[in-house]
PDB file of N, CA and C in Angstrom:
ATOM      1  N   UNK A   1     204.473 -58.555 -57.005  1.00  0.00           N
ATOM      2  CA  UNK A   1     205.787 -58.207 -57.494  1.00  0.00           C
ATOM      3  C   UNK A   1     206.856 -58.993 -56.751  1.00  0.00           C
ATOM      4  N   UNK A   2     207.815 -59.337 -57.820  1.00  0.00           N
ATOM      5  CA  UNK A   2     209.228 -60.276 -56.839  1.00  0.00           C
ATOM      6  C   UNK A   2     210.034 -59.388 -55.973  1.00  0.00           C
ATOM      7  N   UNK A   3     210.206 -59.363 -55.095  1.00  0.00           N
ATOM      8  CA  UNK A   3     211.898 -58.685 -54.723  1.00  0.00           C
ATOM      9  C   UNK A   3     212.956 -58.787 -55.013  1.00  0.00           C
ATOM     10  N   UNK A   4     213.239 -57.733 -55.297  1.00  0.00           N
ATOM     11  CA  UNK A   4     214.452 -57.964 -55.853  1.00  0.00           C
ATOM     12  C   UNK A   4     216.011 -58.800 -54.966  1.00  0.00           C
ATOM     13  N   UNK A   5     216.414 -60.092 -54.758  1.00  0.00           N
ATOM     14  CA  UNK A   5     217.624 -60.379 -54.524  1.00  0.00           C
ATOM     15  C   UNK A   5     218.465 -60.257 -54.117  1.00  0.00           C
ATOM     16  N   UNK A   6     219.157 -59.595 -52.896  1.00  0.00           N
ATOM     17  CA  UNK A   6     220.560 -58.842 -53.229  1.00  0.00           C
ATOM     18  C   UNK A   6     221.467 -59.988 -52.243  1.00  0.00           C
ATOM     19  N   UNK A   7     222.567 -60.109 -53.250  1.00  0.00           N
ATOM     20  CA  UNK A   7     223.639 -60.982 -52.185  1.00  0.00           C
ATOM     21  C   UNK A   7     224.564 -59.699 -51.157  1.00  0.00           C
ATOM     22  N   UNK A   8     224.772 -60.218 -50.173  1.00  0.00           N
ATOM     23  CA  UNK A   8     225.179 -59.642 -49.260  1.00  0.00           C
ATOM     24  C   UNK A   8     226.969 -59.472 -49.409  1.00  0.00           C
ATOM     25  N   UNK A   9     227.492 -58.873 -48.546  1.00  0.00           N
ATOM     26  CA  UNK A   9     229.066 -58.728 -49.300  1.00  0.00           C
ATOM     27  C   UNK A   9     229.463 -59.668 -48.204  1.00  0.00           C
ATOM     28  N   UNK A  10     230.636 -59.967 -48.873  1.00  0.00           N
ATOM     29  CA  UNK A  10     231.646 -61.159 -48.289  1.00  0.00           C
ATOM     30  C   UNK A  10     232.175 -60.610 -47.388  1.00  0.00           C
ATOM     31  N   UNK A  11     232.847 -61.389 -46.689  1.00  0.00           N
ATOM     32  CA  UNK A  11     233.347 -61.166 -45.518  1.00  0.00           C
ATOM     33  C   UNK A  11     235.003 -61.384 -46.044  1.00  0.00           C
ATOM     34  N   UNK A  12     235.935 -60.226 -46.446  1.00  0.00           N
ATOM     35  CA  UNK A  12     237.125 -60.037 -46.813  1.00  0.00           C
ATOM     36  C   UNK A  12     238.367 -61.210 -46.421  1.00  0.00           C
ATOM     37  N   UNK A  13     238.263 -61.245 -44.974  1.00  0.00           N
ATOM     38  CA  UNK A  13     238.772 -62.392 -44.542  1.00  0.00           C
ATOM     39  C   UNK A  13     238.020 -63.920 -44.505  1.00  0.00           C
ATOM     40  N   UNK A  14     237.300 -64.095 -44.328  1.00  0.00           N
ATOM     41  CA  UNK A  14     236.773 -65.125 -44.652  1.00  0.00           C
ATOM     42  C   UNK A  14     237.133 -65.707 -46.019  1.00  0.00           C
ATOM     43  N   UNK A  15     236.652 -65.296 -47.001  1.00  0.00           N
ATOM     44  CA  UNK A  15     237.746 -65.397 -48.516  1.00  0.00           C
ATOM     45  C   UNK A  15     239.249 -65.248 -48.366  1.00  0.00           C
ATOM     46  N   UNK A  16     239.885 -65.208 -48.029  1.00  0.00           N
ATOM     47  CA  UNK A  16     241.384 -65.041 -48.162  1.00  0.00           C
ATOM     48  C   UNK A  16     241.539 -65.978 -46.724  1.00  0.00           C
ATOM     49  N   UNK A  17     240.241 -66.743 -46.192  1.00  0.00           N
ATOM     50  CA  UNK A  17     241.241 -67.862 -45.174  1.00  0.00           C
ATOM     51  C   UNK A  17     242.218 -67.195 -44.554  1.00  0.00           C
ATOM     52  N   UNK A  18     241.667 -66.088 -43.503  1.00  0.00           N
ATOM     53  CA  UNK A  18     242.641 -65.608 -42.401  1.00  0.00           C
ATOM     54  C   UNK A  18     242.132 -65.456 -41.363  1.00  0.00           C
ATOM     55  N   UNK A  19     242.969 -66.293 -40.096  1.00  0.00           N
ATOM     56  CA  UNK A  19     242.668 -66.810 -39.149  1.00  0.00           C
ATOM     57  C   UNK A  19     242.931 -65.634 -38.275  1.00  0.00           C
ATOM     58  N   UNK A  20     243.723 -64.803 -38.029  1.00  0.00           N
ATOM     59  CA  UNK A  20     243.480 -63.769 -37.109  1.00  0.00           C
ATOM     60  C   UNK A  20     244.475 -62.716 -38.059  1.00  0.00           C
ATOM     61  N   UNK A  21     244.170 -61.419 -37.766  1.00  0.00           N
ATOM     62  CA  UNK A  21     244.621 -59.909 -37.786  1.00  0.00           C
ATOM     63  C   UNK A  21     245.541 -59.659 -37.286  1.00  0.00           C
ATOM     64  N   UNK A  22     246.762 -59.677 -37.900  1.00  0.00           N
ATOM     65  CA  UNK A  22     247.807 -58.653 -37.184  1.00  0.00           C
ATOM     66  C   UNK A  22     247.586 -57.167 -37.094  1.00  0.00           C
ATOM     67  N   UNK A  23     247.962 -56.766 -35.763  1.00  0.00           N
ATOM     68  CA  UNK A  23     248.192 -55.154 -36.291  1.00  0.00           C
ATOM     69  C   UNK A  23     249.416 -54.568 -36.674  1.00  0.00           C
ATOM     70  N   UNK A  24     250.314 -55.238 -37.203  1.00  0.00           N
ATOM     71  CA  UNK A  24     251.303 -55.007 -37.733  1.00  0.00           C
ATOM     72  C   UNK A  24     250.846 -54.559 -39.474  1.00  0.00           C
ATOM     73  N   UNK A  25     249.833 -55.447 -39.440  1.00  0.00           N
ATOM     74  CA  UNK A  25     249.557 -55.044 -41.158  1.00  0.00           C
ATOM     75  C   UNK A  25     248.877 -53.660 -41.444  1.00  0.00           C
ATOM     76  N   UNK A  26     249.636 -52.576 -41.545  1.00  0.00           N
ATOM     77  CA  UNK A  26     248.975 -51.376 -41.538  1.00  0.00           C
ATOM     78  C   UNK A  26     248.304 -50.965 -43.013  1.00  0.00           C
ATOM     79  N   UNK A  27     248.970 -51.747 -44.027  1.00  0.00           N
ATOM     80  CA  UNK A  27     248.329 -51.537 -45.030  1.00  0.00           C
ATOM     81  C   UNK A  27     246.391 -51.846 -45.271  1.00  0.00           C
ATOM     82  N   UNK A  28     246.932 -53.341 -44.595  1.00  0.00           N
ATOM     83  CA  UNK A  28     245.513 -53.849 -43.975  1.00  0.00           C
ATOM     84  C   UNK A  28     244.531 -53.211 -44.010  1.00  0.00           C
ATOM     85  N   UNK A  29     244.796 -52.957 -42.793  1.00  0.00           N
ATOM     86  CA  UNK A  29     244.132 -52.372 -41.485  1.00  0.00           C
ATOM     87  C   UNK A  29     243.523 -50.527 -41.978  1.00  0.00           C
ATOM     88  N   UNK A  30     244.373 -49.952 -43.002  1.00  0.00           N
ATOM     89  CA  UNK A  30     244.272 -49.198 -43.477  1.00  0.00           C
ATOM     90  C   UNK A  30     242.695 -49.117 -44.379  1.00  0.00           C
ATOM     91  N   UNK A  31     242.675 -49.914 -44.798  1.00  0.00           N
ATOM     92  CA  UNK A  31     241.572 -50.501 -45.677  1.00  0.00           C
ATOM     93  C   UNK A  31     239.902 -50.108 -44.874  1.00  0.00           C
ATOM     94  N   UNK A  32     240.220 -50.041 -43.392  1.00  0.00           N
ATOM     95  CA  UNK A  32     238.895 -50.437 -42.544  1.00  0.00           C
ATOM     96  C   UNK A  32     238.422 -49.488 -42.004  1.00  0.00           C
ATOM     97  N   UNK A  33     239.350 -48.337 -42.244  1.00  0.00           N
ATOM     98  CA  UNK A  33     239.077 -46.713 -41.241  1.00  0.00           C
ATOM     99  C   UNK A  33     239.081 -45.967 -42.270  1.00  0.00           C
ATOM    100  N   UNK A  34     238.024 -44.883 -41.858  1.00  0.00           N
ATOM    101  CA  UNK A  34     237.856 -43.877 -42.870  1.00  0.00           C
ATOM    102  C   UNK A  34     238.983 -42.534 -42.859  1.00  0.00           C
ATOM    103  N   UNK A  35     238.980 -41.771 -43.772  1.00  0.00           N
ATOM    104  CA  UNK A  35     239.938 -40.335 -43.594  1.00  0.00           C
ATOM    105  C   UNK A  35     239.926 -39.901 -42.152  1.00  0.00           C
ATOM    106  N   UNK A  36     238.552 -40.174 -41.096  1.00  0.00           N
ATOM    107  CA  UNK A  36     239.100 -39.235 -39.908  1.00  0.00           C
ATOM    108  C   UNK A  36     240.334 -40.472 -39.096  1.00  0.00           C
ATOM    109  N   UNK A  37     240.462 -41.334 -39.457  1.00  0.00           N
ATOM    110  CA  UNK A  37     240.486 -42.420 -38.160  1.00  0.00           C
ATOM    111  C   UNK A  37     239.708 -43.703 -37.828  1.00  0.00           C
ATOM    112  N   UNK A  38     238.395 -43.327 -38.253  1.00  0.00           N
ATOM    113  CA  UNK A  38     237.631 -44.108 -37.553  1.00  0.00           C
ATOM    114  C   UNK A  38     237.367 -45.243 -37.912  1.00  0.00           C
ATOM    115  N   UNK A  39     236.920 -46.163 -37.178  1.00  0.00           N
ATOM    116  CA  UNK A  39     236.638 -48.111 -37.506  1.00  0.00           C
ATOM    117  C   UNK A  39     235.299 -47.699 -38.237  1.00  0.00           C
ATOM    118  N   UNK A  40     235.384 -48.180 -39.693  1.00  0.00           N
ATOM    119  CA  UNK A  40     234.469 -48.245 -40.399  1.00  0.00           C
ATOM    120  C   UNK A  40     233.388 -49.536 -39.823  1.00  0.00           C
ATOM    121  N   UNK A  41     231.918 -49.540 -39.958  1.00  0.00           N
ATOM    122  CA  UNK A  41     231.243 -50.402 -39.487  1.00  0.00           C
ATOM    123  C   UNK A  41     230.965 -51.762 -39.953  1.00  0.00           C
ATOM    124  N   UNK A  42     230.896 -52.676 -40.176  1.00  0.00           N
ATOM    125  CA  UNK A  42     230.786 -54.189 -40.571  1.00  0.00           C
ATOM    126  C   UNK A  42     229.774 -53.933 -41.639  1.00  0.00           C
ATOM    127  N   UNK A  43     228.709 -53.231 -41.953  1.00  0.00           N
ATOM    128  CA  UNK A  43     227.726 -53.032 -42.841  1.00  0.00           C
ATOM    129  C   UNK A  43     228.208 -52.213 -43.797  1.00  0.00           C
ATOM    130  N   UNK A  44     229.198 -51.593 -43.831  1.00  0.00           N
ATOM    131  CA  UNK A  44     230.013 -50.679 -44.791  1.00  0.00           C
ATOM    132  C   UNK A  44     230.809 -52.166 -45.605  1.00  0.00           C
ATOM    133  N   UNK A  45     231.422 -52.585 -44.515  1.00  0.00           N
ATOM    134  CA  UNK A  45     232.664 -53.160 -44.732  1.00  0.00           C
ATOM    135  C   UNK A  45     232.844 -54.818 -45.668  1.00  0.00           C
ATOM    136  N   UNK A  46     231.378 -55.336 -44.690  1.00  0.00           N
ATOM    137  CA  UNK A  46     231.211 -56.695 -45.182  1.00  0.00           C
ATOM    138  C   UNK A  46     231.873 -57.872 -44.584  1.00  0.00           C
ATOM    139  N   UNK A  47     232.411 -57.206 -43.001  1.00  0.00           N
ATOM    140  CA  UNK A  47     232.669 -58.201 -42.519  1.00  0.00           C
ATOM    141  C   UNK A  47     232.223 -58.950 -42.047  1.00  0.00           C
ATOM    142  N   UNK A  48     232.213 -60.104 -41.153  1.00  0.00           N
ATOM    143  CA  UNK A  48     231.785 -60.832 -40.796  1.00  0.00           C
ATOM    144  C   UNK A  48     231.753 -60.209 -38.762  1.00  0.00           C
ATOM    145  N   UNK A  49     230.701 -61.027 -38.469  1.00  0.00           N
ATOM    146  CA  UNK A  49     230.904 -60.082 -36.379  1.00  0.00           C
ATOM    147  C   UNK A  49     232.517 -60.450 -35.913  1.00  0.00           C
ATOM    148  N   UNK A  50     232.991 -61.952 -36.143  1.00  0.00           N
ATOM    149  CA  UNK A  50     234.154 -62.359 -35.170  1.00  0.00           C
ATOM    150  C   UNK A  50     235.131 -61.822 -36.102  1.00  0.00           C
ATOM    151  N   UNK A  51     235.262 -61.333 -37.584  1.00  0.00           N
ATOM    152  CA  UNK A  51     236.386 -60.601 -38.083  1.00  0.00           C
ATOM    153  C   UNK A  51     236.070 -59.250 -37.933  1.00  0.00           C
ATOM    154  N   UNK A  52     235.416 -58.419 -37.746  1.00  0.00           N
ATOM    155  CA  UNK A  52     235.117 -57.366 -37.107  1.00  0.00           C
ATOM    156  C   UNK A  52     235.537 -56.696 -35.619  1.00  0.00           C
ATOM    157  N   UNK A  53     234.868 -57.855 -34.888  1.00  0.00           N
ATOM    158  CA  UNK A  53     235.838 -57.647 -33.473  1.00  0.00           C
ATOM    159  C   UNK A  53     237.095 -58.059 -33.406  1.00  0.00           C
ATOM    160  N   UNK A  54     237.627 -58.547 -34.148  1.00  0.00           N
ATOM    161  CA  UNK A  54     239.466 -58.827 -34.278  1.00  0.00           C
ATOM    162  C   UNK A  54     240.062 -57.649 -35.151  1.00  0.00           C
ATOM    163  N   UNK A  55     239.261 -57.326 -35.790  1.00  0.00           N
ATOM    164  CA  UNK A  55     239.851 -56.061 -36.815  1.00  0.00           C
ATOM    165  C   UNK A  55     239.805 -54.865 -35.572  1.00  0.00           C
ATOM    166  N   UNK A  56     238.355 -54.640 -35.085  1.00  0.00           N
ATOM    167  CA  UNK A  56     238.910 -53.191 -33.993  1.00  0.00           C
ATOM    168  C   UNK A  56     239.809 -53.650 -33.325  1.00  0.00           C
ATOM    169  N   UNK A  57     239.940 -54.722 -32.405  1.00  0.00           N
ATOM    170  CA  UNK A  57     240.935 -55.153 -31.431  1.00  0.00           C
ATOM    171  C   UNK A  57     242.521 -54.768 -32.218  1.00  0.00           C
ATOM    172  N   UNK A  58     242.608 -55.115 -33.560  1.00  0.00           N
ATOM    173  CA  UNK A  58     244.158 -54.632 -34.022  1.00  0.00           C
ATOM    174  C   UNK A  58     244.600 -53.184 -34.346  1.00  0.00           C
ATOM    175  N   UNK A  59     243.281 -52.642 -34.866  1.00  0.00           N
ATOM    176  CA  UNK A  59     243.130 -51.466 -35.396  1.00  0.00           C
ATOM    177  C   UNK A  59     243.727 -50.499 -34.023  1.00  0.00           C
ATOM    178  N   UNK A  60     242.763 -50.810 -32.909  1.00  0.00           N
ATOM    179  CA  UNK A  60     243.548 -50.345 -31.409  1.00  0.00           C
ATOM    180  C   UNK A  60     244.644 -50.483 -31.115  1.00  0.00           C
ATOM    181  N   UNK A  61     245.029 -51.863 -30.896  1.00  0.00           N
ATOM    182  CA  UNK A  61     246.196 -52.283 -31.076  1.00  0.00           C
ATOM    183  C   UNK A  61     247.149 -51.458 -31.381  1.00  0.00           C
ATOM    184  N   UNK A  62     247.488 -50.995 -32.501  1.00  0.00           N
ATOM    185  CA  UNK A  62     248.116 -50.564 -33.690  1.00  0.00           C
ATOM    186  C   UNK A  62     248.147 -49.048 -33.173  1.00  0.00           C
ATOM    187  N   UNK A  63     247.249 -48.533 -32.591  1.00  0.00           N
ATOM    188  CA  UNK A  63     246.924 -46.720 -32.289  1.00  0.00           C
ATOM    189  C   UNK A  63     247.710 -46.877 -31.583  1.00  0.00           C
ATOM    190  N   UNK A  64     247.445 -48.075 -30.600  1.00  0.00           N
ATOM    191  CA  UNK A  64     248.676 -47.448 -29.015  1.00  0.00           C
ATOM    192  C   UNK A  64     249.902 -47.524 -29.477  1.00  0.00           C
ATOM    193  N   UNK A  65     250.153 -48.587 -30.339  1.00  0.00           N
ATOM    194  CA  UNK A  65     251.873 -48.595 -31.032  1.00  0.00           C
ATOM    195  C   UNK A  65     252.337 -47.790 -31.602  1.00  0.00           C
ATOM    196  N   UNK A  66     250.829 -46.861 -31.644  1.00  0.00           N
ATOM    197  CA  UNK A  66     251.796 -45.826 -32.996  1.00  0.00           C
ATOM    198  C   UNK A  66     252.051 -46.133 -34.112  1.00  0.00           C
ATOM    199  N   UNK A  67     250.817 -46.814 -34.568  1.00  0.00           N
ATOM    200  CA  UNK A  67     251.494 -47.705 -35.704  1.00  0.00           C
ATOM    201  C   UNK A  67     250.810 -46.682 -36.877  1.00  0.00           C
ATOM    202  N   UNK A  68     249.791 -46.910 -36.265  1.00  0.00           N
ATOM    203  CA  UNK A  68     248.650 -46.259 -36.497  1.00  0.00           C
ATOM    204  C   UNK A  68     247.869 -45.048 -35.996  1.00  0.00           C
ATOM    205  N   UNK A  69     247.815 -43.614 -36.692  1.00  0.00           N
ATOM    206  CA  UNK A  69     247.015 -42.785 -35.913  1.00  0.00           C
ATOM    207  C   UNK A  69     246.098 -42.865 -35.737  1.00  0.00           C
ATOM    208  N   UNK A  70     245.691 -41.951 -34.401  1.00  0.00           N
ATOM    209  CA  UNK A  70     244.376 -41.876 -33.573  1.00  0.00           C
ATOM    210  C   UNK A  70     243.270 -41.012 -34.434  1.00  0.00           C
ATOM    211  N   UNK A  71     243.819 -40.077 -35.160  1.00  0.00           N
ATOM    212  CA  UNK A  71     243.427 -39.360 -35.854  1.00  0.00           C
ATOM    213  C   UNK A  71     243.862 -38.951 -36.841  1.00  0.00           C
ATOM    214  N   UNK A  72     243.001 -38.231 -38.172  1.00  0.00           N
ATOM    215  CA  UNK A  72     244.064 -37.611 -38.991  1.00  0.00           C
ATOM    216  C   UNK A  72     244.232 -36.311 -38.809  1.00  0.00           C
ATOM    217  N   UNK A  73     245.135 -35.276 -39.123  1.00  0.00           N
ATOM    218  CA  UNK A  73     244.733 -34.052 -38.850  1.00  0.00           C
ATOM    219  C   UNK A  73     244.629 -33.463 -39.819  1.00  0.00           C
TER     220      UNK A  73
END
């Protein structure tokens, strides 16, 4: 029997040619955490490892500013 194929998901930034993460972009950034808060995982997400570790790094970022909550309540 063949196996079945599966393409893997893109890496969001990688397609849209973006060189680093602001954490200013809360809409963004919004995109990557689930209802509690939390940094959704790269296997959910489809990122790539080095846009992944720039995404938590802003996502943090962004908590201490207040940009962004730590939690939802």
């Amino acid at each position: 029997m063949e196996e079945a194929i599966r393409k893997g998901k893109q890496c969001f930034f990688c397609l849209n040619n973006v060189r680093e993460i602001d954490y200013k972009d809360v809409n963004l950034l919004r995109r990557f955490i689930n209802y509690y808060g939390k940094i959704l995982p790269k296997k959910r997400t489809g990122t790539c490892s080095r846009h992944q570790r720039q995404l938590a790094t802003a996502i943090k970022r962004a908590r201490v500013m207040a940009i962004l909550p730590f939690v939802n309540p």
